[in-house]
PDB file of N, CA and C in Angstrom:
ATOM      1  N   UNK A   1     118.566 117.757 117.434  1.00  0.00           N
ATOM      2  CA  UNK A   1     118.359 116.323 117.459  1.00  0.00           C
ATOM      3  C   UNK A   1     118.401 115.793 116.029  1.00  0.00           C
ATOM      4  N   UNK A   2     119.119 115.121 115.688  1.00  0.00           N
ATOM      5  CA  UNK A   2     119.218 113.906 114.505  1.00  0.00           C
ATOM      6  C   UNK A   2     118.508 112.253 114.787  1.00  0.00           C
ATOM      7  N   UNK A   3     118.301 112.378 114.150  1.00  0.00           N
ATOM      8  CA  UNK A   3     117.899 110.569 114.048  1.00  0.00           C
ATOM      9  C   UNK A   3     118.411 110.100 112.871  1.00  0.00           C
ATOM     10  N   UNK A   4     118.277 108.523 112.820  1.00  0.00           N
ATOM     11  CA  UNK A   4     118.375 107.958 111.141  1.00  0.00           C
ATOM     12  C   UNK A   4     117.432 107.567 110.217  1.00  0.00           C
ATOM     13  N   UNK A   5     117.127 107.657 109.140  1.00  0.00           N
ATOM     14  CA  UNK A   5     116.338 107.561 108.407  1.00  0.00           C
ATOM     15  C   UNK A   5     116.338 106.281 107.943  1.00  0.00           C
ATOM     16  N   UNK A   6     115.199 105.492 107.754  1.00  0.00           N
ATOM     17  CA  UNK A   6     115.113 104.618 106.999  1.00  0.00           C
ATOM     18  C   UNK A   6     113.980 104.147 105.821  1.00  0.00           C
ATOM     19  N   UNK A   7     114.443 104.102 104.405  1.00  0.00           N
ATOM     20  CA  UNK A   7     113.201 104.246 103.719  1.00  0.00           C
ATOM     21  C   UNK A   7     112.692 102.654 103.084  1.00  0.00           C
ATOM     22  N   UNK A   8     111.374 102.465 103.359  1.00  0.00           N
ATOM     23  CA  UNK A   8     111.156 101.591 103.631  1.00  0.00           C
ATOM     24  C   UNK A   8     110.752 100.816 101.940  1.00  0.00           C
ATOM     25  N   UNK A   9     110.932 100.064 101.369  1.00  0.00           N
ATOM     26  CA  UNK A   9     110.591  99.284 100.182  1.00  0.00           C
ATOM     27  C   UNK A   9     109.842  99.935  99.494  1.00  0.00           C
ATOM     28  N   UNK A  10     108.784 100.476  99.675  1.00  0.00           N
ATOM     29  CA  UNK A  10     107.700 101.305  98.359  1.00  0.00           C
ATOM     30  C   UNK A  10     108.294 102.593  98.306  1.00  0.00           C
ATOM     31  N   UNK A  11     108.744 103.087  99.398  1.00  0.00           N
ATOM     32  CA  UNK A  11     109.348 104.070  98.993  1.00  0.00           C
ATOM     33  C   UNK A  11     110.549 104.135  98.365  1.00  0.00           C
ATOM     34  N   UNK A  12     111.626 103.368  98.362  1.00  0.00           N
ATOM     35  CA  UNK A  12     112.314 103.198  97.327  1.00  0.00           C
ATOM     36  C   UNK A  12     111.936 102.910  95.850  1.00  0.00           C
ATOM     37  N   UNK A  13     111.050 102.038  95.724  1.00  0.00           N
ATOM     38  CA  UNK A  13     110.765 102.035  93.942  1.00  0.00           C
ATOM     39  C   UNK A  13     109.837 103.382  93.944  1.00  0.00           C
ATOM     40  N   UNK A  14     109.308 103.535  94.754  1.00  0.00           N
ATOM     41  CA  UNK A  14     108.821 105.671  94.297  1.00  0.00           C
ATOM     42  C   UNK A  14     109.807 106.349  93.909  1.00  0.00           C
ATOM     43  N   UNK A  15     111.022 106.614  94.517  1.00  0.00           N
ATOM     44  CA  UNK A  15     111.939 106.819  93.971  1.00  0.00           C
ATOM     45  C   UNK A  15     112.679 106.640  92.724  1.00  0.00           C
ATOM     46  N   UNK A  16     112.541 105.201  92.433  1.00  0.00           N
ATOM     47  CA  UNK A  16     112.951 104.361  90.453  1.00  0.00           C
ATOM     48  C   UNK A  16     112.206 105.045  89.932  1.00  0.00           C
ATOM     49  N   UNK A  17     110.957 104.658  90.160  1.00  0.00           N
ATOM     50  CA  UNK A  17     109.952 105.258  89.136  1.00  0.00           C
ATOM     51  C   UNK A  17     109.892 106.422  89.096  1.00  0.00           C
ATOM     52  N   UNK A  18     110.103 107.777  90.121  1.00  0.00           N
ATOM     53  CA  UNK A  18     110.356 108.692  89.537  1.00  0.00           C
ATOM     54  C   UNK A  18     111.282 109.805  89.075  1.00  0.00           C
ATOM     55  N   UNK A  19     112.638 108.877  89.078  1.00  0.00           N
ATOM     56  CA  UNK A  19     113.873 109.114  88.517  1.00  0.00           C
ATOM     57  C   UNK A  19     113.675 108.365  86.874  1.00  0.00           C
ATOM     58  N   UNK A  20     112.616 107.136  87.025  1.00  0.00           N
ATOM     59  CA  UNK A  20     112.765 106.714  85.354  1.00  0.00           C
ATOM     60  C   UNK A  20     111.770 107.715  84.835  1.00  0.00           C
ATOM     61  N   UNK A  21     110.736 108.362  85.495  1.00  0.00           N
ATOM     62  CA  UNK A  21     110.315 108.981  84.825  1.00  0.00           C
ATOM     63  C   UNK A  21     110.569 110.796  84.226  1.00  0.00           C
ATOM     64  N   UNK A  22     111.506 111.249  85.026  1.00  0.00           N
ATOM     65  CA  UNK A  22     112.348 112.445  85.003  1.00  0.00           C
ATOM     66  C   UNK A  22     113.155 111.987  83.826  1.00  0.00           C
ATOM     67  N   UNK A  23     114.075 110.758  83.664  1.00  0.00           N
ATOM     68  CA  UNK A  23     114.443 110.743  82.711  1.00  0.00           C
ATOM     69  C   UNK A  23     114.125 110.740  81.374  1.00  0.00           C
ATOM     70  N   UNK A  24     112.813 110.342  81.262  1.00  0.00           N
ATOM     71  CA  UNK A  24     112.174 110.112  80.365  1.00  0.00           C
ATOM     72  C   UNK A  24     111.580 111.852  79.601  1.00  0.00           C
ATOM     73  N   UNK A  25     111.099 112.095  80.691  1.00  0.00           N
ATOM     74  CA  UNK A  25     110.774 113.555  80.511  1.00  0.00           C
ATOM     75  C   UNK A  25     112.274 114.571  80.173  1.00  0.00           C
ATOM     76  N   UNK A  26     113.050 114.843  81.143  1.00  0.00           N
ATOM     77  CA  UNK A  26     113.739 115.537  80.958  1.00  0.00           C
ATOM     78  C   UNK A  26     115.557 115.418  80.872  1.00  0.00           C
ATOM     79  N   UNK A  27     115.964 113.753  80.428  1.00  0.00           N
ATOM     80  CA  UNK A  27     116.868 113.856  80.933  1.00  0.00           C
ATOM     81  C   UNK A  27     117.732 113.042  82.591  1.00  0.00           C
ATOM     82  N   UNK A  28     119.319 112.580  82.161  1.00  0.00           N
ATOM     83  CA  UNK A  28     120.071 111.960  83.305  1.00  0.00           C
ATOM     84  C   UNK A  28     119.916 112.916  84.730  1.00  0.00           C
ATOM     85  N   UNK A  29     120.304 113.965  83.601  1.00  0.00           N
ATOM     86  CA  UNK A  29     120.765 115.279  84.690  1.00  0.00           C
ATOM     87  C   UNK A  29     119.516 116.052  85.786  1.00  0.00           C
ATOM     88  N   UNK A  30     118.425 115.385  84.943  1.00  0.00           N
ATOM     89  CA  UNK A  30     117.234 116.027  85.687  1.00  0.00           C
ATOM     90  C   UNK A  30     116.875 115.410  86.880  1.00  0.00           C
ATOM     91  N   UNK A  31     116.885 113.843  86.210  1.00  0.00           N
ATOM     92  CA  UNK A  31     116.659 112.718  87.830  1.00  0.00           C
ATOM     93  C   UNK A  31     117.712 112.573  88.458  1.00  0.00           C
ATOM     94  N   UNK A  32     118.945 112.784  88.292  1.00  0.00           N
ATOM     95  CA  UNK A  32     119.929 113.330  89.240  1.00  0.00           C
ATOM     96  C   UNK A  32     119.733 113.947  90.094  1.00  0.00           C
ATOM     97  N   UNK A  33     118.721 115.231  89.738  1.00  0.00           N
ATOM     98  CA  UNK A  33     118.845 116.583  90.703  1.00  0.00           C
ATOM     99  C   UNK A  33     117.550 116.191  91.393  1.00  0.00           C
ATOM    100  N   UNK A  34     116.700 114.827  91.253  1.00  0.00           N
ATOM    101  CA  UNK A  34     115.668 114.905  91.871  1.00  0.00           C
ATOM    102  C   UNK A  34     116.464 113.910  92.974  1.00  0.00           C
ATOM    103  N   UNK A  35     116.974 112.911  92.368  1.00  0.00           N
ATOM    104  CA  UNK A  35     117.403 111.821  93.554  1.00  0.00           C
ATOM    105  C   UNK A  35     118.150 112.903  95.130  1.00  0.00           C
ATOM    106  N   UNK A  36     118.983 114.009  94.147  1.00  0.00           N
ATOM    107  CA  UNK A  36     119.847 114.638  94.946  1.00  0.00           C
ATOM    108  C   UNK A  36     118.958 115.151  96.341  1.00  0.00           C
ATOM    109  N   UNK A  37     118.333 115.905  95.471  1.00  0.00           N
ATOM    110  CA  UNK A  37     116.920 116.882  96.436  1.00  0.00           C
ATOM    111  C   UNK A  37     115.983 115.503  97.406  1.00  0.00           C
ATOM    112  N   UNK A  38     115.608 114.895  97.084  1.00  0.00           N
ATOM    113  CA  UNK A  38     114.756 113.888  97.741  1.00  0.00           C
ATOM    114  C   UNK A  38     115.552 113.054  99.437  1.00  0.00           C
ATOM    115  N   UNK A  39     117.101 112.910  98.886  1.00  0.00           N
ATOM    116  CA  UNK A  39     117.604 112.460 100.221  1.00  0.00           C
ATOM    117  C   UNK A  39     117.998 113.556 100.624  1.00  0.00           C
ATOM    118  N   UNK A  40     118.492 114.752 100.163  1.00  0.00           N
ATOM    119  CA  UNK A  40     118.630 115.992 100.789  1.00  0.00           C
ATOM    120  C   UNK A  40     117.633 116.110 101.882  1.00  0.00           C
ATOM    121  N   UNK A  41     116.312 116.500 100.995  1.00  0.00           N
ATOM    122  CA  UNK A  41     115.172 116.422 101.970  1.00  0.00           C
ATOM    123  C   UNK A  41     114.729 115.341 103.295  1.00  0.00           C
ATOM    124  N   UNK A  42     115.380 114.263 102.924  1.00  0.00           N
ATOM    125  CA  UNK A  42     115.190 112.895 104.038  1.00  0.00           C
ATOM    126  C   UNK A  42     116.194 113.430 105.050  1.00  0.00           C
ATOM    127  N   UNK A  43     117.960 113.799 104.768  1.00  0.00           N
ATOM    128  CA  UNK A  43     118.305 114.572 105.928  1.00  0.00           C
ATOM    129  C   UNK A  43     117.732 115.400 106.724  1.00  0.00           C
ATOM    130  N   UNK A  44     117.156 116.603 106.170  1.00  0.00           N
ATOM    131  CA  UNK A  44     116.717 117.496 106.626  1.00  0.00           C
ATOM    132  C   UNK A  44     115.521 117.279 107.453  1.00  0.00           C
ATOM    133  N   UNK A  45     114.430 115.745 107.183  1.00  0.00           N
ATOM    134  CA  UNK A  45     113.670 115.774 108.065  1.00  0.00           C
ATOM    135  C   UNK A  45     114.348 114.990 109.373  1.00  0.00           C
ATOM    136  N   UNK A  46     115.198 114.253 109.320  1.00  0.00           N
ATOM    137  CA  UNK A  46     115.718 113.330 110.192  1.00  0.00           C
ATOM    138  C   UNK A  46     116.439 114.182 111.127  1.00  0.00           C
ATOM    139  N   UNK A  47     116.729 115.707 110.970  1.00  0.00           N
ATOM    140  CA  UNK A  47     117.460 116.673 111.671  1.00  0.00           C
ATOM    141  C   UNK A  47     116.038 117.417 112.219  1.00  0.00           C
ATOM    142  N   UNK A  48     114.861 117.585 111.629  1.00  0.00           N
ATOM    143  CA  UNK A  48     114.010 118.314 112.418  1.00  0.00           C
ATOM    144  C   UNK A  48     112.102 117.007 111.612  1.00  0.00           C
ATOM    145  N   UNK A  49     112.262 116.054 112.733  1.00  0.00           N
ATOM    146  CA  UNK A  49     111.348 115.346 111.717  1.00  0.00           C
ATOM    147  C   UNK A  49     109.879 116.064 112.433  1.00  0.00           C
ATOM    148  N   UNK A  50     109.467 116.744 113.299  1.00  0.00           N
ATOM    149  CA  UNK A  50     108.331 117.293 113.284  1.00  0.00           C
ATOM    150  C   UNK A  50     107.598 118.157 112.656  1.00  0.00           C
ATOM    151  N   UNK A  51     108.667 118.958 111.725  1.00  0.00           N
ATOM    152  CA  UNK A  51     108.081 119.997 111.004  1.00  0.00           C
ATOM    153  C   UNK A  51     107.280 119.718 109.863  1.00  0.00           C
ATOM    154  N   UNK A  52     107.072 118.332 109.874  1.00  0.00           N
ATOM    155  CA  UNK A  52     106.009 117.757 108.478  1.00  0.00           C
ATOM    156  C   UNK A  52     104.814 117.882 108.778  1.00  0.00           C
ATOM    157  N   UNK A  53     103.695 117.985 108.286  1.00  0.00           N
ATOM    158  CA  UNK A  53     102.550 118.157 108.408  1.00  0.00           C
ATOM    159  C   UNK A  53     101.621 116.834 108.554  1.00  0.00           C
ATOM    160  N   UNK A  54     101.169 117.108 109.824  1.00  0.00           N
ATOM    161  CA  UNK A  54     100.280 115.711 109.897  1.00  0.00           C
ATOM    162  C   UNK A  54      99.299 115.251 108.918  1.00  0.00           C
ATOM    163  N   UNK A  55      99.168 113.721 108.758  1.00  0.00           N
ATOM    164  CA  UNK A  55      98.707 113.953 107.927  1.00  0.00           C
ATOM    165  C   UNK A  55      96.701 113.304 108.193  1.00  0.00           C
ATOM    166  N   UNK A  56      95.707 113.358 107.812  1.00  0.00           N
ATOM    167  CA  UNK A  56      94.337 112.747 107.839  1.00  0.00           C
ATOM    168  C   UNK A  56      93.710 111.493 107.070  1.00  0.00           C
ATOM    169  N   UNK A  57      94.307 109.893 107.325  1.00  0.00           N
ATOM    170  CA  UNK A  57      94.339 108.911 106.476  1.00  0.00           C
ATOM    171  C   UNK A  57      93.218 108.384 107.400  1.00  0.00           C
ATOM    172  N   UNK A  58      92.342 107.642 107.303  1.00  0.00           N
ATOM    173  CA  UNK A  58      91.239 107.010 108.215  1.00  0.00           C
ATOM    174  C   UNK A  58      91.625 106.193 108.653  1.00  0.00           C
ATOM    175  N   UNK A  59      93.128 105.237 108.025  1.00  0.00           N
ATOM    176  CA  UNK A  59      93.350 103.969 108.562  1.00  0.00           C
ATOM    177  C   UNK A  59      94.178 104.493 109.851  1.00  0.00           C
ATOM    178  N   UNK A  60      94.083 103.446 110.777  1.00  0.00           N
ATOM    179  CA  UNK A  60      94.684 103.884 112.252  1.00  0.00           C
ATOM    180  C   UNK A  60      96.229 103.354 111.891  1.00  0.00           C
ATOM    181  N   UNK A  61      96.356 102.549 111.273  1.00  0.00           N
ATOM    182  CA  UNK A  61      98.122 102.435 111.583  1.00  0.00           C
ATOM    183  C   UNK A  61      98.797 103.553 110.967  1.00  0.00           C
ATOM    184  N   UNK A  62      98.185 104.469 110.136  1.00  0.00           N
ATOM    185  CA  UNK A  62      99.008 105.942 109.678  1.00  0.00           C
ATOM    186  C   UNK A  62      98.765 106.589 110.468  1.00  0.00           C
ATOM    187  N   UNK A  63      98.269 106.557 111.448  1.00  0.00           N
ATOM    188  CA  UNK A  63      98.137 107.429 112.651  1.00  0.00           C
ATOM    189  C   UNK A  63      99.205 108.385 112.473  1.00  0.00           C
ATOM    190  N   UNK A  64      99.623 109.625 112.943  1.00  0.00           N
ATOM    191  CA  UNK A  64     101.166 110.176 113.471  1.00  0.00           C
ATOM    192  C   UNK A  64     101.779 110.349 111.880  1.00  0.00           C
ATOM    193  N   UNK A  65     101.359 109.845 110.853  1.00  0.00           N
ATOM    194  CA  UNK A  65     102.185 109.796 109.400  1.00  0.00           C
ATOM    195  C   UNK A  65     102.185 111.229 109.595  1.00  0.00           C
ATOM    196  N   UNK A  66     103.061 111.791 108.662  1.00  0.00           N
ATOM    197  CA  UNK A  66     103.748 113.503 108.626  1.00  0.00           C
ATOM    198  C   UNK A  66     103.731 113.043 106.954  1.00  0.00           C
ATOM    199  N   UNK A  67     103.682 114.552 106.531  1.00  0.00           N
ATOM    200  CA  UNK A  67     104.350 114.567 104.818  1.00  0.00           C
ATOM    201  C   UNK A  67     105.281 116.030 104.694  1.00  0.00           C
ATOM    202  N   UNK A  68     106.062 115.905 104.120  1.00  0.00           N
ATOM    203  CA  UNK A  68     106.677 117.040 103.424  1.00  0.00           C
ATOM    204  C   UNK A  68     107.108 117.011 102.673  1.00  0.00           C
ATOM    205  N   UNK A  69     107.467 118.184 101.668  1.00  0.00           N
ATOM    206  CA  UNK A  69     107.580 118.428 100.176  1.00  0.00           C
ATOM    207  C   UNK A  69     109.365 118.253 100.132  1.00  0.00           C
ATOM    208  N   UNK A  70     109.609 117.729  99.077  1.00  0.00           N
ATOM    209  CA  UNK A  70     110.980 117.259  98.382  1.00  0.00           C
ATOM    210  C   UNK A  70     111.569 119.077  98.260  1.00  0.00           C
ATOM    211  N   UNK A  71     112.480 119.265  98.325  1.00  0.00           N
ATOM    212  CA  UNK A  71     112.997 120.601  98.454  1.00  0.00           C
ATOM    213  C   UNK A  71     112.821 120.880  96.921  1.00  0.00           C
ATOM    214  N   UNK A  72     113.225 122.065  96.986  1.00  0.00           N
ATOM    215  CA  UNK A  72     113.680 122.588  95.849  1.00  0.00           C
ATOM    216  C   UNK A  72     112.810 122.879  94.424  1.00  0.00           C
ATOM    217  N   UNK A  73     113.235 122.797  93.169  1.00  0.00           N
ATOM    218  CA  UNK A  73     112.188 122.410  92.189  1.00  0.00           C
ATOM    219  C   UNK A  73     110.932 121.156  92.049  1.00  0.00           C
ATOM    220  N   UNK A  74     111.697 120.491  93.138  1.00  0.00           N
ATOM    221  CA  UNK A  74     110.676 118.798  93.078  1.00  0.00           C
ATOM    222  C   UNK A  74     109.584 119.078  94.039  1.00  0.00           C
ATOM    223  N   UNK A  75     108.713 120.063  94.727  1.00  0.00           N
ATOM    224  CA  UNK A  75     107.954 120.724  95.833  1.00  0.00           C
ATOM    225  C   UNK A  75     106.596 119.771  95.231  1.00  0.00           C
ATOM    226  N   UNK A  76     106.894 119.622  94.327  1.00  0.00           N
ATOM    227  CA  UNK A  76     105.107 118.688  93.928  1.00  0.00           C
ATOM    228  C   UNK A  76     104.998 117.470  94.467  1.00  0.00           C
ATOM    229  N   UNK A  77     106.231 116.865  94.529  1.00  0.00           N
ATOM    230  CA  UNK A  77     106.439 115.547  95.178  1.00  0.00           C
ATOM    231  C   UNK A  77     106.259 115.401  96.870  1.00  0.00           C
ATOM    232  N   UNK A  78     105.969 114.582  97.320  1.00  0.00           N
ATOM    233  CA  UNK A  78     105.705 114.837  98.943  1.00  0.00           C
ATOM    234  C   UNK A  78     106.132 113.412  99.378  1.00  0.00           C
ATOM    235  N   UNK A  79     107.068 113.692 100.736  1.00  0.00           N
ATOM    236  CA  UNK A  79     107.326 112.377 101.622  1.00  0.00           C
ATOM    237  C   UNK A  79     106.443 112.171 102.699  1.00  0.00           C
ATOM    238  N   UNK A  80     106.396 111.155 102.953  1.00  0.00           N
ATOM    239  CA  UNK A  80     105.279 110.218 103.914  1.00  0.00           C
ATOM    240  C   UNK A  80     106.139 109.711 104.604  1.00  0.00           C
ATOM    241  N   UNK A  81     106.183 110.088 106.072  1.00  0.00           N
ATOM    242  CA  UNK A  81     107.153 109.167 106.915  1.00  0.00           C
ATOM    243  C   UNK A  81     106.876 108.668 108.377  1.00  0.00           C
ATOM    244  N   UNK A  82     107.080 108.626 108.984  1.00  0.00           N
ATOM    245  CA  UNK A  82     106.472 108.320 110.449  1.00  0.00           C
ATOM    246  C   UNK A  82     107.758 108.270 111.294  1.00  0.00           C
ATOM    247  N   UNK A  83     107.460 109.353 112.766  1.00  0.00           N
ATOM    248  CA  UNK A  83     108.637 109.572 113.657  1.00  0.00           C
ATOM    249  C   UNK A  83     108.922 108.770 114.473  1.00  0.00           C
ATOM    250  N   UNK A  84     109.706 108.091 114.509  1.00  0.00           N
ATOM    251  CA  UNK A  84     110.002 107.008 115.694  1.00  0.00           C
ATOM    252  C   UNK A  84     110.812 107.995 116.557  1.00  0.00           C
ATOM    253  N   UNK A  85     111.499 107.200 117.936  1.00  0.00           N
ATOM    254  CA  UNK A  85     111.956 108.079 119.390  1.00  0.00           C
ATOM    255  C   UNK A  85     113.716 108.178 118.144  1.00  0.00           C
ATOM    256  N   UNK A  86     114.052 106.528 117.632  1.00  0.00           N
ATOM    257  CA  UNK A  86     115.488 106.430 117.469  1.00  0.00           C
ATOM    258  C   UNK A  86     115.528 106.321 115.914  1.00  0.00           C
ATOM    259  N   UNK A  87     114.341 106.689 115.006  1.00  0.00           N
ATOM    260  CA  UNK A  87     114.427 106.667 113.581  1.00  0.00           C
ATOM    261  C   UNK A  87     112.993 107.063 112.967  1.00  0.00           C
ATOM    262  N   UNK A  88     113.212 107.186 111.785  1.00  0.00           N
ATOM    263  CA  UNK A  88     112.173 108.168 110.600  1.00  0.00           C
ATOM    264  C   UNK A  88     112.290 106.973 109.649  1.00  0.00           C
ATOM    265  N   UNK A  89     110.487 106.768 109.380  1.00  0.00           N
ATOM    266  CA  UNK A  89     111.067 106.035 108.300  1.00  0.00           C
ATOM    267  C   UNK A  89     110.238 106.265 106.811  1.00  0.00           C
ATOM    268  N   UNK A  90     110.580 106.435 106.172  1.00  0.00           N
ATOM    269  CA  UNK A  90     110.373 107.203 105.336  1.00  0.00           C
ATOM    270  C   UNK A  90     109.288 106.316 104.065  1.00  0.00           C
ATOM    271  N   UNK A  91     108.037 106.456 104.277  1.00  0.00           N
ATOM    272  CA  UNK A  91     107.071 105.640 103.395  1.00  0.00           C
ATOM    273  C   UNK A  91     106.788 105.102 102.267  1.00  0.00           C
ATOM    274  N   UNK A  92     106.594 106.498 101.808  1.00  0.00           N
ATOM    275  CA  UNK A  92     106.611 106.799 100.229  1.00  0.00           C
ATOM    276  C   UNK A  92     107.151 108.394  99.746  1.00  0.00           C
ATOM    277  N   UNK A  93     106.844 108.251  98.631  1.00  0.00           N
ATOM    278  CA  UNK A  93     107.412 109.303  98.002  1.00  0.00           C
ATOM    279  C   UNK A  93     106.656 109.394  96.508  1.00  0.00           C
ATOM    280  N   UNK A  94     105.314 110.284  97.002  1.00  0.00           N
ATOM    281  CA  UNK A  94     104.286 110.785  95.329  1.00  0.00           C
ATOM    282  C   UNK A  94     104.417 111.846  94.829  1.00  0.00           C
ATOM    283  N   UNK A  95     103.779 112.036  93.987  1.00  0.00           N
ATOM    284  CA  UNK A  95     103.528 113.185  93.319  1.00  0.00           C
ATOM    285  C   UNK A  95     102.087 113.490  94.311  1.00  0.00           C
ATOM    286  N   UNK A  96     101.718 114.951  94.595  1.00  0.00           N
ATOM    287  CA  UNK A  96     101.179 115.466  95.551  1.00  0.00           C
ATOM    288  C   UNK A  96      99.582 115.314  94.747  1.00  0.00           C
ATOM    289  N   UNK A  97      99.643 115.314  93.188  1.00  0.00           N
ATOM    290  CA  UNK A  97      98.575 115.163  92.171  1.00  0.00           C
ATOM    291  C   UNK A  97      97.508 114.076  92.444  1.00  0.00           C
ATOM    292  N   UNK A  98      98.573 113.110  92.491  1.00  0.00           N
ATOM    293  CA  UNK A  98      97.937 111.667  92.968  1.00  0.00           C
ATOM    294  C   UNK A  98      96.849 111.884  93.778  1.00  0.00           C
ATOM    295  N   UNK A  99      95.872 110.285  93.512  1.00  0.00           N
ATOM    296  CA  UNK A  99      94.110 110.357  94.807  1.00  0.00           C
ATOM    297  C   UNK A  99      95.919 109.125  95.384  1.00  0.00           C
ATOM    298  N   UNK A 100      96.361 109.986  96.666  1.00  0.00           N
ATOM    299  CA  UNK A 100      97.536 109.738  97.999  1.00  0.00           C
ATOM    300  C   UNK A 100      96.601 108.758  98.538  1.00  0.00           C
ATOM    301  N   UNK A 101      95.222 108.790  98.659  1.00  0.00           N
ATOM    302  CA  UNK A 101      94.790 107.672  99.592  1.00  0.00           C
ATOM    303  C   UNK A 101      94.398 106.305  99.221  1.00  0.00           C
ATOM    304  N   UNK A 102      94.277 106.447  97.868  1.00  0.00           N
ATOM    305  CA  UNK A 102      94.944 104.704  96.777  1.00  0.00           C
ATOM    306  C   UNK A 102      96.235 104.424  97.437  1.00  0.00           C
ATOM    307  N   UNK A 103      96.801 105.309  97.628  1.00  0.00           N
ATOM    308  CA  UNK A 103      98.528 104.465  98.455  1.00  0.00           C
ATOM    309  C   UNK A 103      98.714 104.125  99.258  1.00  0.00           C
ATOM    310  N   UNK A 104      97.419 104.480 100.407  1.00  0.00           N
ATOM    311  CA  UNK A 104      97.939 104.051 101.491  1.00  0.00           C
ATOM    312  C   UNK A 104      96.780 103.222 101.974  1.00  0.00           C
ATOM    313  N   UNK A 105      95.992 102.402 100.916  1.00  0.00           N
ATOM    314  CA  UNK A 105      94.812 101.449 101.562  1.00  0.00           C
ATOM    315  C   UNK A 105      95.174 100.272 102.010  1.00  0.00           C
ATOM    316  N   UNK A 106      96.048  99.869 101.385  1.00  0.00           N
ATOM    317  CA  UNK A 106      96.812  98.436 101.992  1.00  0.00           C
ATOM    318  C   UNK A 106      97.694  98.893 103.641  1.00  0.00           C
TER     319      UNK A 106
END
């Protein structure tokens, strides 16, 4: 089963910000290989989106939220998404370091 992914506004500037900040740290070529890995990883859940790990937020509309780790070298980073029947949509996108539940109080 496939579905389509859709990533929703915060999770896209998670993404800027941490491609500007790869660059900053390491380089074009580095946030390249993160952008690469990150929708890599958004395929890969949209081909099997249950295998994310539920996740424990108190607020009820994250109910059902899943997270899983960005493939590859980027494993610190984690997606937040929620399974719909006909789409995934893809939340955010942190660093796993982060207090995650500042992100999701609104």
């Amino acid at each position: 089963m496939s579905v389509r992914y859709l990533l929703q506004p915060k999770a896209d500037e998670d993404i800027d910000e941490i491609s500007d900040y790869l660059v900053e740290q390491g380089g074009l070529e580095l946030a390249l290989r993160f952008h690469s890995s990150a929708f890599e990883s958004f395929s890969l859940i949209a081909t099997h989106p249950e295998m994310g790990w539920l996740c424990a937020f108190s607020n009820k509309q994250l109910e059902e939220t899943r997270k899983f780790q960005v493939t590859g070298p980027f494993d610190k980073y984690l997606i937040f998404y929620k399974f719909y029947n006909d789409r995934i949509e893809i939340l955010r996108v942190l660093h796993g370091s982060q207090d995650l539940d500042l992100f999701f109080e609104d």
